[in-house]
Protein backbone atom coordinates (compact mmCIF):
# COMPACT_ATOMS: atom_id res chain seq x y z
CA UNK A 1 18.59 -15.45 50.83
CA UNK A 2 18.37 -17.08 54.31
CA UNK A 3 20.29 -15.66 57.24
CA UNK A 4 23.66 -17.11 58.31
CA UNK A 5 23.32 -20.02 60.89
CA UNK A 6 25.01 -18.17 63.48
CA UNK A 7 22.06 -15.62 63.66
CA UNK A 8 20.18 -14.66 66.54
CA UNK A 9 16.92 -14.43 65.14
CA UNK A 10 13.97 -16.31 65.22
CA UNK A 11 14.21 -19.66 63.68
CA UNK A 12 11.39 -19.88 60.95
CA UNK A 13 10.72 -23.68 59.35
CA UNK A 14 9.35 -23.48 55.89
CA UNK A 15 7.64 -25.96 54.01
CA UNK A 16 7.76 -26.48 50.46
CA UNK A 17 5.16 -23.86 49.34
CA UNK A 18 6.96 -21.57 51.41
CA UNK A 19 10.24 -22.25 49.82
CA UNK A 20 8.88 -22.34 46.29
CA UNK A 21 7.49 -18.71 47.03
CA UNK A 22 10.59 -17.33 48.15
CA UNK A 23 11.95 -17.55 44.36
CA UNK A 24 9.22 -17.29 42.46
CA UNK A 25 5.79 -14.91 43.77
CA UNK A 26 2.74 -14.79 41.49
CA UNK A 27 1.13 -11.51 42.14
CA UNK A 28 -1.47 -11.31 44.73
CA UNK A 29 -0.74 -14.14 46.46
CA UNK A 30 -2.51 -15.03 49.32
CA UNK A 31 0.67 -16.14 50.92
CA UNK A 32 2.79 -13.42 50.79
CA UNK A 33 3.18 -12.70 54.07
CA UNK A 34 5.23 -15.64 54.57
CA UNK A 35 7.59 -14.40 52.76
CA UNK A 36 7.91 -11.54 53.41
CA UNK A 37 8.26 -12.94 57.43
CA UNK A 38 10.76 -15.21 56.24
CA UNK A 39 12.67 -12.59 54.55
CA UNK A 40 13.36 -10.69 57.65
CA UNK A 41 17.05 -9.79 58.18
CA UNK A 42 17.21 -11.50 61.29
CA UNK A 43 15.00 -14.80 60.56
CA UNK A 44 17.06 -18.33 60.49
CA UNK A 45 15.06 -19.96 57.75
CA UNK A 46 14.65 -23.31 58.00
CA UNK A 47 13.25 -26.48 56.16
CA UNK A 48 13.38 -30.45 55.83
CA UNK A 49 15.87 -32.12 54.14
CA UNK A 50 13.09 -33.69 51.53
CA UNK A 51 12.20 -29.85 50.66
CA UNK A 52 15.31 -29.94 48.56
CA UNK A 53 13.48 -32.35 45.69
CA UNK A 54 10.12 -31.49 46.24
CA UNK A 55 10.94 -27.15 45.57
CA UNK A 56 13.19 -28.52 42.67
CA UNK A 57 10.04 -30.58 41.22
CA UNK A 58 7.92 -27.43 42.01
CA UNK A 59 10.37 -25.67 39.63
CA UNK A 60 9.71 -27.99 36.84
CA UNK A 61 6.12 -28.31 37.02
CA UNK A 62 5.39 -24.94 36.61
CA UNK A 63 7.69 -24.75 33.52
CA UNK A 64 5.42 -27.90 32.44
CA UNK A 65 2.11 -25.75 33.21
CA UNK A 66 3.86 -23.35 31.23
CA UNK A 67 4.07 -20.71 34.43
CA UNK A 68 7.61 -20.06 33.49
CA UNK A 69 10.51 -20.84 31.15
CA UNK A 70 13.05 -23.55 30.91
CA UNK A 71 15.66 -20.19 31.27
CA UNK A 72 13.68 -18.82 34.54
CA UNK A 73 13.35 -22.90 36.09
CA UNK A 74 17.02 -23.33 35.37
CA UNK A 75 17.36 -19.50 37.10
CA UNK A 76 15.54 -20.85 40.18
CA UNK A 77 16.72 -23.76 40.45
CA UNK A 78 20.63 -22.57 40.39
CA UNK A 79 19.19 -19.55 43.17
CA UNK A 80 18.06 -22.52 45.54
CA UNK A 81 20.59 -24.77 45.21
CA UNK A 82 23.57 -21.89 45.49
CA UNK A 83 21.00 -20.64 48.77
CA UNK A 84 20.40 -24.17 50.10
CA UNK A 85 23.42 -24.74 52.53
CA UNK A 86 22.48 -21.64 54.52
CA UNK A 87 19.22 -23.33 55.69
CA UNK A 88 19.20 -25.20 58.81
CA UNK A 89 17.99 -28.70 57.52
CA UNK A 90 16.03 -30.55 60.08
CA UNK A 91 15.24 -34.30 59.83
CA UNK A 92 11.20 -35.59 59.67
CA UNK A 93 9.97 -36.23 63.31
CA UNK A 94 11.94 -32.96 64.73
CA UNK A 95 9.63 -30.42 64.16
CA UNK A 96 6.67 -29.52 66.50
CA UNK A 97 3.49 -29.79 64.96
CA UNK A 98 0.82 -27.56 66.40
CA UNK A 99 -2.64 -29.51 65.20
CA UNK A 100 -5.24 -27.46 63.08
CA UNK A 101 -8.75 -27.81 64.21
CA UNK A 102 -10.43 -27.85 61.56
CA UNK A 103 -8.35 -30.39 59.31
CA UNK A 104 -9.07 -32.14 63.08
CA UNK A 105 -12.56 -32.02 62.68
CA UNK A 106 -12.40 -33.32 59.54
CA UNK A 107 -10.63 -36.60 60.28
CA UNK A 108 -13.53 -37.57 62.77
């Protein structure tokens, strides 16, 4: 799924909900957009190293909310792991942030 790390293209960091979309899309979501940005042939996808557990554990708790199977989780999960080394893993603390004003506002 992601681009090779010797791509060109624009560099795209995903967070979890991000990743978890990428494998599994409940129609009409909101958030499709993001994937289908991320999906671009020439984005380099990508995403921290704690991503890794956290989209597995997304995995299972929809098959515990009964969103999926055990057959489609195990699916999933064996799509993201086999796709994981072509992300570009970045440690906590290296990404920009860019603040949100409102959330902003909120804090005050």
């Amino acid at each position: 799924m992601p681009s090779s790390r010797t791509s060109a293209g624009e560099l795209l960091f995903l967070d979890t909900s991000v990743l978890v979309r990428l494998y599994y899309l409940e129609r009409d979501d909101p958030f499709a957009w993001a994937v289908d940005l991320a999906q671009r042939p020439d984005a380099l996808l990508a995403a921290s190293h704690l991503a890794y557990v956290e989209t597995l554990a997304a995995f299972h708790a929809l098959r515990r909310g009964r969103a999926i199977t055990s057959r489609r989780q195990a699916s999933l999960s064996a799509a993201f792991r086999a796709d994981w080394p072509s992300f570009l893993r970045v440690a906590r603390g290296l990404v920009p942030t860019v603040p949100v004003p409102a959330f902003e506002e909120d804090r005050a």
